[in-house]
Protein backbone atom coordinates (compact mmCIF):
# COMPACT_ATOMS: atom_id res chain seq x y z
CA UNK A 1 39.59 -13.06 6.58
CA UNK A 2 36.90 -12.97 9.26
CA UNK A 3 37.50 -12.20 12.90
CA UNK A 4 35.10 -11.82 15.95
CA UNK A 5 34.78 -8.26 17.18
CA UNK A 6 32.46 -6.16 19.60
CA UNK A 7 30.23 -3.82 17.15
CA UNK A 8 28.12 -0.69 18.97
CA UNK A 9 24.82 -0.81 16.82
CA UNK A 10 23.50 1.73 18.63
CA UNK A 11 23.76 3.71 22.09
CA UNK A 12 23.66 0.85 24.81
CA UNK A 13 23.55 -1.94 22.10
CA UNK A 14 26.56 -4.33 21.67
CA UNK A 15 26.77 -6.61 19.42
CA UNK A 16 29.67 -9.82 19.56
CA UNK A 17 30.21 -11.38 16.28
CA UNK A 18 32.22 -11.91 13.01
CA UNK A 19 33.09 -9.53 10.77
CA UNK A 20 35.18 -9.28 7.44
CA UNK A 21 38.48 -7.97 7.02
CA UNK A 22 39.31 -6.31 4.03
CA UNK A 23 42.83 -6.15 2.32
CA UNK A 24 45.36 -4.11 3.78
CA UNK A 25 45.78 -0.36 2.61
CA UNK A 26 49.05 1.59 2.39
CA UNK A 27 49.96 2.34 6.07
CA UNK A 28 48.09 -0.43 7.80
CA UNK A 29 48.94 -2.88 10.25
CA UNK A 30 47.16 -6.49 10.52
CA UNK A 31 47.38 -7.37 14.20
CA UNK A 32 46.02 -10.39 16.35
CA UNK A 33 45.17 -8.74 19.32
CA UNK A 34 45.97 -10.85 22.84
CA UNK A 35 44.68 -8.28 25.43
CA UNK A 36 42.48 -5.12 25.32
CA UNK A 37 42.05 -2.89 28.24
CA UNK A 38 38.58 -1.33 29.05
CA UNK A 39 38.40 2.44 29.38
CA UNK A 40 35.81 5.31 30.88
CA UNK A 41 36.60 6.45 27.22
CA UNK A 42 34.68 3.42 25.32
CA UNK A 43 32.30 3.16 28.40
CA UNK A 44 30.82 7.04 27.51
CA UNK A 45 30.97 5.64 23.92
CA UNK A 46 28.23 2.89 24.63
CA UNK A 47 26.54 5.13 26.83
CA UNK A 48 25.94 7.86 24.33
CA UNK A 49 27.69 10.38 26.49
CA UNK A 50 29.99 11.54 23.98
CA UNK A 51 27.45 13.57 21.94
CA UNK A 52 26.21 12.44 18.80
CA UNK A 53 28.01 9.16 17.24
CA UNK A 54 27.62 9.63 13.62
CA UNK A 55 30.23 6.53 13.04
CA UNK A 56 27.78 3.69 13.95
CA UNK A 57 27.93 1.05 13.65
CA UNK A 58 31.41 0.89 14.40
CA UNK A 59 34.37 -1.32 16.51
CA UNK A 60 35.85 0.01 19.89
CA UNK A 61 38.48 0.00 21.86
CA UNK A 62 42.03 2.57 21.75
CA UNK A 63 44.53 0.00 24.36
CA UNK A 64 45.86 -3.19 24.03
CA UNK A 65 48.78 -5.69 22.98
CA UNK A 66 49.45 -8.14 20.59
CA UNK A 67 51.20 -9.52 17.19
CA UNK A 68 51.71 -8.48 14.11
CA UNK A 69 50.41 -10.77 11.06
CA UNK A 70 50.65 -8.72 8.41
CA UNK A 71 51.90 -5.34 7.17
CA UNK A 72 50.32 -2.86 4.35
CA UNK A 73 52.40 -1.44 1.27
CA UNK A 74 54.98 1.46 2.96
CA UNK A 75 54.71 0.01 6.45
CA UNK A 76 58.57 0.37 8.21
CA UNK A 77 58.25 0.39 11.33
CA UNK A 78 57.42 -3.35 12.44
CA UNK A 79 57.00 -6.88 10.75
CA UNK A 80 55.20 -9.84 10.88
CA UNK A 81 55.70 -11.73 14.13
CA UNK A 82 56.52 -8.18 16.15
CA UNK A 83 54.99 -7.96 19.48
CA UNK A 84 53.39 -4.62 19.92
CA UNK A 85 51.47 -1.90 22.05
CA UNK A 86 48.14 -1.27 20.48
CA UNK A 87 47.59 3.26 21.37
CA UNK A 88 45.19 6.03 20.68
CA UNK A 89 48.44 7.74 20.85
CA UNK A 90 49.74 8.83 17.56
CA UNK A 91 53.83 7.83 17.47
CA UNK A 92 55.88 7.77 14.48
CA UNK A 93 54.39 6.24 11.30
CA UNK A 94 51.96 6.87 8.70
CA UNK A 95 48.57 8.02 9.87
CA UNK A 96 46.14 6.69 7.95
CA UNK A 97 42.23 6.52 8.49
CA UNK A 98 40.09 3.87 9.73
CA UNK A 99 39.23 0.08 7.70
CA UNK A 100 35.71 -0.36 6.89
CA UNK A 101 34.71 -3.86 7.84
CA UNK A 102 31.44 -6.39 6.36
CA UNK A 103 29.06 -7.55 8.66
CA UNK A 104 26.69 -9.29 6.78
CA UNK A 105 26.02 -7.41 4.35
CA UNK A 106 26.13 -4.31 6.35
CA UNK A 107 29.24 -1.27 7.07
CA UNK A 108 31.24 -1.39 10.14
CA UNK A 109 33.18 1.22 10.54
CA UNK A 110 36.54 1.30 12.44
CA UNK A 111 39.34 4.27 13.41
CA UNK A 112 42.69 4.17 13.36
CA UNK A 113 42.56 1.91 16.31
CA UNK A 114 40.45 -0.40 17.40
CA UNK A 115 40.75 -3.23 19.83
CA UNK A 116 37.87 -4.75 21.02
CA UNK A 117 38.32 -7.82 18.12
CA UNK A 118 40.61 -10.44 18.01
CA UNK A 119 42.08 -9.45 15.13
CA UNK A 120 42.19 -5.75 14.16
CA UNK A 121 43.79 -3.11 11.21
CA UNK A 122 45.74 0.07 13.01
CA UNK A 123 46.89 2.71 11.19
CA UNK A 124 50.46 2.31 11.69
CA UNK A 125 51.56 5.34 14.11
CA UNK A 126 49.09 3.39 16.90
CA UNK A 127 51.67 0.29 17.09
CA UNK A 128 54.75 0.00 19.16
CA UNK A 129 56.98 -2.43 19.03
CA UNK A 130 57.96 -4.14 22.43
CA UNK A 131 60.74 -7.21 22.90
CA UNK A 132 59.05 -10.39 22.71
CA UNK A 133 59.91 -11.31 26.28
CA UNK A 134 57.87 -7.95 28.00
CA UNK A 135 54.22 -9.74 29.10
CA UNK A 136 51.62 -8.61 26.81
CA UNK A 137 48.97 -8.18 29.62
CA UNK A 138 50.75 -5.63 30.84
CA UNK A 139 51.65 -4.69 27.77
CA UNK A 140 47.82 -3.82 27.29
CA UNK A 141 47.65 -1.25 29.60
CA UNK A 142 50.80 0.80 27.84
CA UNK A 143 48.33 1.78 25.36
CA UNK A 144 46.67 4.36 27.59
CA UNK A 145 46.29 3.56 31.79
CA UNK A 146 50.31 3.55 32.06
CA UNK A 147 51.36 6.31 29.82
CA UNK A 148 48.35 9.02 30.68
CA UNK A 149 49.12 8.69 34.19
CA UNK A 150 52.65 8.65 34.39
CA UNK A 151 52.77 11.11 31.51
CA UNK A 152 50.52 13.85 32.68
CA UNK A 153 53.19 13.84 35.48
CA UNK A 154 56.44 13.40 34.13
CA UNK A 155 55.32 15.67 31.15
CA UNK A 156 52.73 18.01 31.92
CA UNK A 157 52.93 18.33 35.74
CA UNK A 158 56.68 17.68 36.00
CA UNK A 159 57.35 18.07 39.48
CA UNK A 160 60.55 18.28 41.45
CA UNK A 161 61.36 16.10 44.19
CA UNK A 162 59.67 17.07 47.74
CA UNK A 163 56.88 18.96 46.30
CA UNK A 164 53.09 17.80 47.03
CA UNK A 165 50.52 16.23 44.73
CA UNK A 166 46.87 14.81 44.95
CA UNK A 167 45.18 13.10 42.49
CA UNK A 168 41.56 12.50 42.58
CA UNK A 169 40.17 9.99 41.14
CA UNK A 170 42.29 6.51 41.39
CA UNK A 171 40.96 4.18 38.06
CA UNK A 172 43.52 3.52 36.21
CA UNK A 173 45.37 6.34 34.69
CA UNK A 174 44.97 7.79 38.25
CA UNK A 175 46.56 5.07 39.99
CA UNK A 176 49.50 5.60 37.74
CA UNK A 177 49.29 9.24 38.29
CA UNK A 178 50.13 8.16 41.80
CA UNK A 179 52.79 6.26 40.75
CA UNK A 180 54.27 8.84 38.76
CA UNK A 181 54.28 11.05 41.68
CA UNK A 182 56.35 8.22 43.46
CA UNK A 183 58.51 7.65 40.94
CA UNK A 184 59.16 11.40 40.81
CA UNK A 185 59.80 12.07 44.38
CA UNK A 186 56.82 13.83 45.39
CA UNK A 187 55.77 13.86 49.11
CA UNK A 188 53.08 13.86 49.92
CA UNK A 189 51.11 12.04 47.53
CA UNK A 190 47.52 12.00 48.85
CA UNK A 191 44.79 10.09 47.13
CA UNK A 192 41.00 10.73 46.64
CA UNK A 193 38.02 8.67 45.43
CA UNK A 194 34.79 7.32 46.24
CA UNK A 195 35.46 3.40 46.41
CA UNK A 196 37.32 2.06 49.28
CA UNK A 197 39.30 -0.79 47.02
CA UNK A 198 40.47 1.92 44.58
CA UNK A 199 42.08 4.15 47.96
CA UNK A 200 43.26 0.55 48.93
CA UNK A 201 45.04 0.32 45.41
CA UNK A 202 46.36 3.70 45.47
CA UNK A 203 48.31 2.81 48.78
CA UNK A 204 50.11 0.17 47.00
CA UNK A 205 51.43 2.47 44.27
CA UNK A 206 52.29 5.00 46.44
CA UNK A 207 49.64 7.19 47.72
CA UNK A 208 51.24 8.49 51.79
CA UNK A 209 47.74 9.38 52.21
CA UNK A 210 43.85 8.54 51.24
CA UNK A 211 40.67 10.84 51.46
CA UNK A 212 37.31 8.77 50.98
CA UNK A 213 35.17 11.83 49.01
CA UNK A 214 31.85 10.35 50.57
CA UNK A 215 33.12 10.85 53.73
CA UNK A 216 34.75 14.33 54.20
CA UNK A 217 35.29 17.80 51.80
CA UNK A 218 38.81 16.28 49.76
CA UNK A 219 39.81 20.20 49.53
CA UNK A 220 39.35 21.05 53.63
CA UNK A 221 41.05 17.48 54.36
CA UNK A 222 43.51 18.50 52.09
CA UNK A 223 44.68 22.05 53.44
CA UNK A 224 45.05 19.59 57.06
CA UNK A 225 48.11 17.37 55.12
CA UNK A 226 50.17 19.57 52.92
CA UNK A 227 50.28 23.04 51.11
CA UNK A 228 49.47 21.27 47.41
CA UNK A 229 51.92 22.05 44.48
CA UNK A 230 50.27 19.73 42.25
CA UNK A 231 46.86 18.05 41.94
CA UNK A 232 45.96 15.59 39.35
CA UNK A 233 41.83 15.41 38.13
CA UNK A 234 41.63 12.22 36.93
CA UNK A 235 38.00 11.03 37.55
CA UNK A 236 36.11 13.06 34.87
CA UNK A 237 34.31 14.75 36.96
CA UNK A 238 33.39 18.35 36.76
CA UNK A 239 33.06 18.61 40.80
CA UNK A 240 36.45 17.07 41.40
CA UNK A 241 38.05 19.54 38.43
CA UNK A 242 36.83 21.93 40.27
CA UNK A 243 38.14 20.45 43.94
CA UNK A 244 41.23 19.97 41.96
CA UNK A 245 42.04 23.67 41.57
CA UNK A 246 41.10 24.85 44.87
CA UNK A 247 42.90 22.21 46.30
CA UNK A 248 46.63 23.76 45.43
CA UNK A 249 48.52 26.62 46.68
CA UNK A 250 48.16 30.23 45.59
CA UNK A 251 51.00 31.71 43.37
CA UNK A 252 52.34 28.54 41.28
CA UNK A 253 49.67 25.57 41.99
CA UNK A 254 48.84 23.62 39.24
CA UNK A 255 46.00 21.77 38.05
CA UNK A 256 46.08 19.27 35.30
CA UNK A 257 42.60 18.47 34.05
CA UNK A 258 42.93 14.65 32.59
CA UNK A 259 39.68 13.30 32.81
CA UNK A 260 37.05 13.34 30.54
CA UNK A 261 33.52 14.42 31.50
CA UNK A 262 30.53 13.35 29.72
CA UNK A 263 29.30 15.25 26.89
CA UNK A 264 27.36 18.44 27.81
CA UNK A 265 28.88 18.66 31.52
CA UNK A 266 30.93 22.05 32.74
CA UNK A 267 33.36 22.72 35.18
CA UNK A 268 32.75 26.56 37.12
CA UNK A 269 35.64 28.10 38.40
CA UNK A 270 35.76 31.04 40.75
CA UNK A 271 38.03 33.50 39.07
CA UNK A 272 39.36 34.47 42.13
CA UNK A 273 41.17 30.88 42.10
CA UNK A 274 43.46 32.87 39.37
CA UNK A 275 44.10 35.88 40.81
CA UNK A 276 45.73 33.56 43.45
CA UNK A 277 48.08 32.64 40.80
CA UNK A 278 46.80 29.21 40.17
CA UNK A 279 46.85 27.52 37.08
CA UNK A 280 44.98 24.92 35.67
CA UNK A 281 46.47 22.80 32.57
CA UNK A 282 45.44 20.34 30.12
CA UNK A 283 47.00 17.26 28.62
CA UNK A 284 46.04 15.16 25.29
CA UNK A 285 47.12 11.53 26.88
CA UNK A 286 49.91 12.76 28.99
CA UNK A 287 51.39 14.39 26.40
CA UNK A 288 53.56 11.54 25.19
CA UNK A 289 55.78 10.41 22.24
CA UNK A 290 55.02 6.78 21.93
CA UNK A 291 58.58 5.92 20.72
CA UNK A 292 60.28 7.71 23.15
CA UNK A 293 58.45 7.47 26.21
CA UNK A 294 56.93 3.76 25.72
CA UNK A 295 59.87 2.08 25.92
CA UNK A 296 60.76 4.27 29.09
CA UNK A 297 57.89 3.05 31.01
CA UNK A 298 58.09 -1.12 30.09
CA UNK A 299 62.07 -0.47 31.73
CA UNK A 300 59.82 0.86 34.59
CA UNK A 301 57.81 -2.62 34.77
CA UNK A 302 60.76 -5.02 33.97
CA UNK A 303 63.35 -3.38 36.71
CA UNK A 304 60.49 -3.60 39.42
CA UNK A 305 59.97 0.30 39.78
CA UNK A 306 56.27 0.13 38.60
CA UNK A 307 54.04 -3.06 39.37
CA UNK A 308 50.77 -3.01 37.36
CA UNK A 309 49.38 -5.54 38.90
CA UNK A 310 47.04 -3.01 41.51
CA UNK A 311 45.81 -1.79 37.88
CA UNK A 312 44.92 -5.45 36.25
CA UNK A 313 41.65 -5.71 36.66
CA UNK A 314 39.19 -8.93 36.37
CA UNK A 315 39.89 -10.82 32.96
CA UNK A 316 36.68 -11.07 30.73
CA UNK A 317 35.89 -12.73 27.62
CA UNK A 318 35.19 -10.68 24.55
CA UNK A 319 31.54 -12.34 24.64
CA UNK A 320 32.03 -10.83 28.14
CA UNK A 321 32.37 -6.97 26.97
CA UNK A 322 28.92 -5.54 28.52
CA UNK A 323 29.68 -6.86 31.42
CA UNK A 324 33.41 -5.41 31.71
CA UNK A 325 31.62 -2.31 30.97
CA UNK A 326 28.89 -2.30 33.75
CA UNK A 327 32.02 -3.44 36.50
CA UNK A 328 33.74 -0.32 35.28
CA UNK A 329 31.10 1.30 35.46
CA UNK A 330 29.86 0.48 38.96
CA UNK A 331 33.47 0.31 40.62
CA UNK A 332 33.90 -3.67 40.66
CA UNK A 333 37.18 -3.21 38.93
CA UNK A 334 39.60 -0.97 38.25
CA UNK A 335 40.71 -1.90 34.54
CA UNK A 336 38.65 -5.05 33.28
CA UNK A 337 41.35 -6.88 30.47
CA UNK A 338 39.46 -8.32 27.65
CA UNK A 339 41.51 -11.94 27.41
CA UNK A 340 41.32 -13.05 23.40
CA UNK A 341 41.95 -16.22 24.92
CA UNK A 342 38.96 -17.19 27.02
């Protein structure tokens, strides 16, 4: 079986065009992929700011939706005609490594996910199965946006009602950070970033208050809204990691680091920020269980208590991939959605 896909050759060289499948192993999953979000993840990926890629050529892409055609020997948890969330984020299942695909004559390699084709093989812990009548655009953004933002604070953070959080950086995990902090009670919920559409966006899911970081210090205008409980670091940069921590309170404020920096970069911290009692956490994708918490958050979307539409970004052809990158990139869009279709 061939398939288009979008193959990285080499830093800042993408290449559209058809591959061969090979058989299904023990633990794979045959998909036809209808949507594929567009993350900072795969954009420092193409950009060779992820340190040395000894996997090229290889396929992209860790988010997306779509059906199931075919299952490998072992395979239990879907079937053929499921509809299903396409994660980096390992839920139940076997975990199995990566197909190797032709390209003329030439290796492609592939990991357990990949979603930047219109057909792809997952290992089968990346696929969750979603009711056939839950939209599979949104559906796309499941597989990371929706459940690193609303994860790192329902799991990681975890906040009570009434406390304070910022996030900085509002793409789209953090605009469902903000979200999360809605969802969760927290007032107030102040946003921070450097584009004026993505402050815009963060009002509509929930932010009580914006700070443009080109125009004022986000910690000083901070300390003039709230005493922070919670700040979220969601923009992958070192400078805002390290705005993130002095932002909160001494004795209990937390920092959770979610964004990822490009290769190389580091954060400096003033030790004195812990002898305040300040902590700073991590979180590996909101620290999710794809079969428990997926499932929470498409109840979120289908009762009306999280609208992903401020997230959707421009629609873009898979012949349109460099070009989904360099809007990312530059701020056009918040999430560009790769459309199978077009």
């Amino acid at each position: 079986m061939q398939t288009k896909a979008a193959i990285l050759v080499n830093i800042n060289q993408l290449v559209v065009d058809e591959i061969t499948l090979p058989p299904l192993k023990s633990g794979q999953v045959l998909v036809e992929v209808h949507y594929s979000g567009v993350c900072h993840t795969q954009l420092l990926e193409v950009r060779g700011r992820r340190g040395e890629d000894p996997y090229l050529p290889h396929c992209l892409g860790h988010e997306g939706s779509g059906t199931v055609l075919e299952i490998g020997p072992k395979v239990e948890k879907v079937k053929p005609g499921d509809r299903v969330i396409l994660s980096w984020i390992k839920g139940a299942g076997a975990n199995v490594l990566g197909a190797q695909f032709d390209w003329k004559g030439r290796q492609v390699n592939a990991g357990a996910i990949t979603t930047f084709s219109r057909h792809s093989i997952l290992s089968e812990n990346r696929v969750t199965p979603i009711s056939k009548e839950f939209p599979l655009k949104e559906a796309s953004l499941l597989g990371c946006a929706i459940p690193t933002g609303l994860g790192v604070v329902f799991n990681t953070a975890k906040p009570q009602a009434g406390q304070s959080m910022a996030v900085f950086g509002c793409g789209g995990i953090g605009l469902c950070a903000v979200k999360g902090a809605s969802i969760a009670g927290c007032v107030p919920i102040i946003a921070i970033d450097i584009h004026p559409s993505k402050l815009q966006a963060a009002k509509l899911m929930g932010a009580t208050h914006i700070i443009d970081a080109t125009k004022e210090d986000p910690v000083e205008a901070i300390k003039k809204i709230a005493v922070l409980d919670f700040s979220i670091e969601a923009s992958g940069s070192p400078i805002a990691m390290n705005q993130a921590l002095r932002s909160v309170r001494p004795q209990g404020g937390t920092a959770v680091v979610v964004g990822n920096a490009p290769y190389g970069q580091q954060v400096a911290l003033d030790p004195k920020e812990f002898n305040q009692g300040k902590r700073i956490l991590g979180t590996w994708g909101g620290d999710n269980m794809p079969d428990i918490h997926y499932p929470r958050y498409c109840n979120l979307i289908h009762y009306k208590q999280l609208d992903a539409a401020p997230m959707l970004g421009k629609s873009y052809a898979l012949d349109e991939v460099e070009k989904a990158l360099c809007d990312l990139e530059q701020g056009i869009t918040i999430r560009p959605i790769i459309d199978m279709s077009l």
